[in-house]
Protein backbone atom coordinates (compact mmCIF):
# COMPACT_ATOMS: atom_id res chain seq x y z
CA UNK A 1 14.05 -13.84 -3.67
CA UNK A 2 13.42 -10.18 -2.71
CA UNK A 3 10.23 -8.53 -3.16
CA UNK A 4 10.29 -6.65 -6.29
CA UNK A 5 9.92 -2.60 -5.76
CA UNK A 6 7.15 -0.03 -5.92
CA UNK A 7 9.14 1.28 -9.24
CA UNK A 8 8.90 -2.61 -11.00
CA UNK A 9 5.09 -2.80 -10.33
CA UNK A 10 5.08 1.09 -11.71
CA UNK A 11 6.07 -0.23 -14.96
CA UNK A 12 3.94 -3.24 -14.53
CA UNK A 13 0.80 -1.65 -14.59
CA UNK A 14 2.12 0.81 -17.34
CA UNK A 15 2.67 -1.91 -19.63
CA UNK A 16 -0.95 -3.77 -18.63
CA UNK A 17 -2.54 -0.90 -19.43
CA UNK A 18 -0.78 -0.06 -22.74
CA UNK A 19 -1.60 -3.58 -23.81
CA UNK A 20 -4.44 -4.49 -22.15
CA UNK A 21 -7.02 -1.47 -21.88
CA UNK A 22 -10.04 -3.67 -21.70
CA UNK A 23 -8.51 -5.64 -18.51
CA UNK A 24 -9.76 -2.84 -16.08
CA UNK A 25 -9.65 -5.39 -13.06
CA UNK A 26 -6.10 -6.17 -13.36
CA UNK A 27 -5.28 -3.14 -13.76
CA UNK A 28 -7.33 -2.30 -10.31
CA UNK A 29 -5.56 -5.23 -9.07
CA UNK A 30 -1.92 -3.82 -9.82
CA UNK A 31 -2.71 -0.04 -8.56
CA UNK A 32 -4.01 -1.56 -5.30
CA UNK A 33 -0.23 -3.33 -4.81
CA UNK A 34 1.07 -0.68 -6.04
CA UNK A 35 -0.60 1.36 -2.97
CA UNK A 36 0.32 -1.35 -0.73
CA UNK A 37 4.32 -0.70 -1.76
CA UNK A 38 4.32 2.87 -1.53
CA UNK A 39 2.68 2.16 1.82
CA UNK A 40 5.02 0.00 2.93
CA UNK A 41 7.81 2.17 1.87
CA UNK A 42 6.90 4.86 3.36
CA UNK A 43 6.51 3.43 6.89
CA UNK A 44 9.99 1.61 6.26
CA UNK A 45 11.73 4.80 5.72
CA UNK A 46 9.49 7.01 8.59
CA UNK A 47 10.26 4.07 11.50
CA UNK A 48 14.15 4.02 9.90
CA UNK A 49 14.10 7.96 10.33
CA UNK A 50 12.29 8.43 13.77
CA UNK A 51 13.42 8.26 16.64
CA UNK A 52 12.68 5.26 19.15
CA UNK A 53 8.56 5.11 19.86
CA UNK A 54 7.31 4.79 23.43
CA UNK A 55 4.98 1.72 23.28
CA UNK A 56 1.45 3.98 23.62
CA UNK A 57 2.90 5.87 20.73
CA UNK A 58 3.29 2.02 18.73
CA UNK A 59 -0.25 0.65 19.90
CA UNK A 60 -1.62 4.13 18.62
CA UNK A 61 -0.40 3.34 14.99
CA UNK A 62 -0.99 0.29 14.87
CA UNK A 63 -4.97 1.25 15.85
CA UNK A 64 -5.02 3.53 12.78
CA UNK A 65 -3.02 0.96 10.42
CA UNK A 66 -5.78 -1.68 11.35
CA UNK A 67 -8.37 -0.05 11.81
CA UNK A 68 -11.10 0.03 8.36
CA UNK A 69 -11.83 3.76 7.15
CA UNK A 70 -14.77 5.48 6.61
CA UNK A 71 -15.29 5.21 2.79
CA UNK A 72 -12.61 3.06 1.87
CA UNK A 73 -12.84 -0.56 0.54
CA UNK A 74 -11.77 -2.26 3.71
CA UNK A 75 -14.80 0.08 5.51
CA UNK A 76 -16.62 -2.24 7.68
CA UNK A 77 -20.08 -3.59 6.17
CA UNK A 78 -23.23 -1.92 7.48
C-alpha cells in the first residue's frame, strides 16, 4: 500500500486538533510527519528536476541531510 500524502496527514492533524485539543503530543507527533512529508517531497521533486549530481555534489547533501542542527531536536546532546 502506498504511503499516504503530505495533504492526508494535513487533514489528519486538522481533525486531531478539532477533536482533541487537550492531546498536544499527538498533535506534535502528526506536525513532525507532517515535516518529514513535505521534506521528502520536496527533495523528490528537486532530484526529479535537477540535473544529474557529480558524486562530491551527492556526499555534500547527504552531510547536511544527516548531519544534527544547531537548535533543533535532533541537535547533538552536550
Amino acid at each position: 500500500m502506498p504511503e499516504e500524502d503530505w495533504r492526508s496527514t494535513r487533514a489528519r492533524l486538522a481533525a486531531l486538533r478539532r477533536h482533541h485539543p487537550d492531546r498536544p503530543d499527538l498533535v506534535a507527533d502528526l506536525r513532525y510527519e507532517l515535516k518529514v512529508k513535505h521534506a521528502r517531497d520536496y527533495i523528490t521533486r528537486l532530484r526529479a528536476d535537477a540535473p544529474a549530481l557529480e558524486q562530491d555534489d551527492l556526499e555534500r547533501l547527504a552531510t547536511l541531510l544527516l548531519s544534527p542542527w544547531e537548535g533543533g531536536e535532533h541537535a547533538a546532546a552536550g
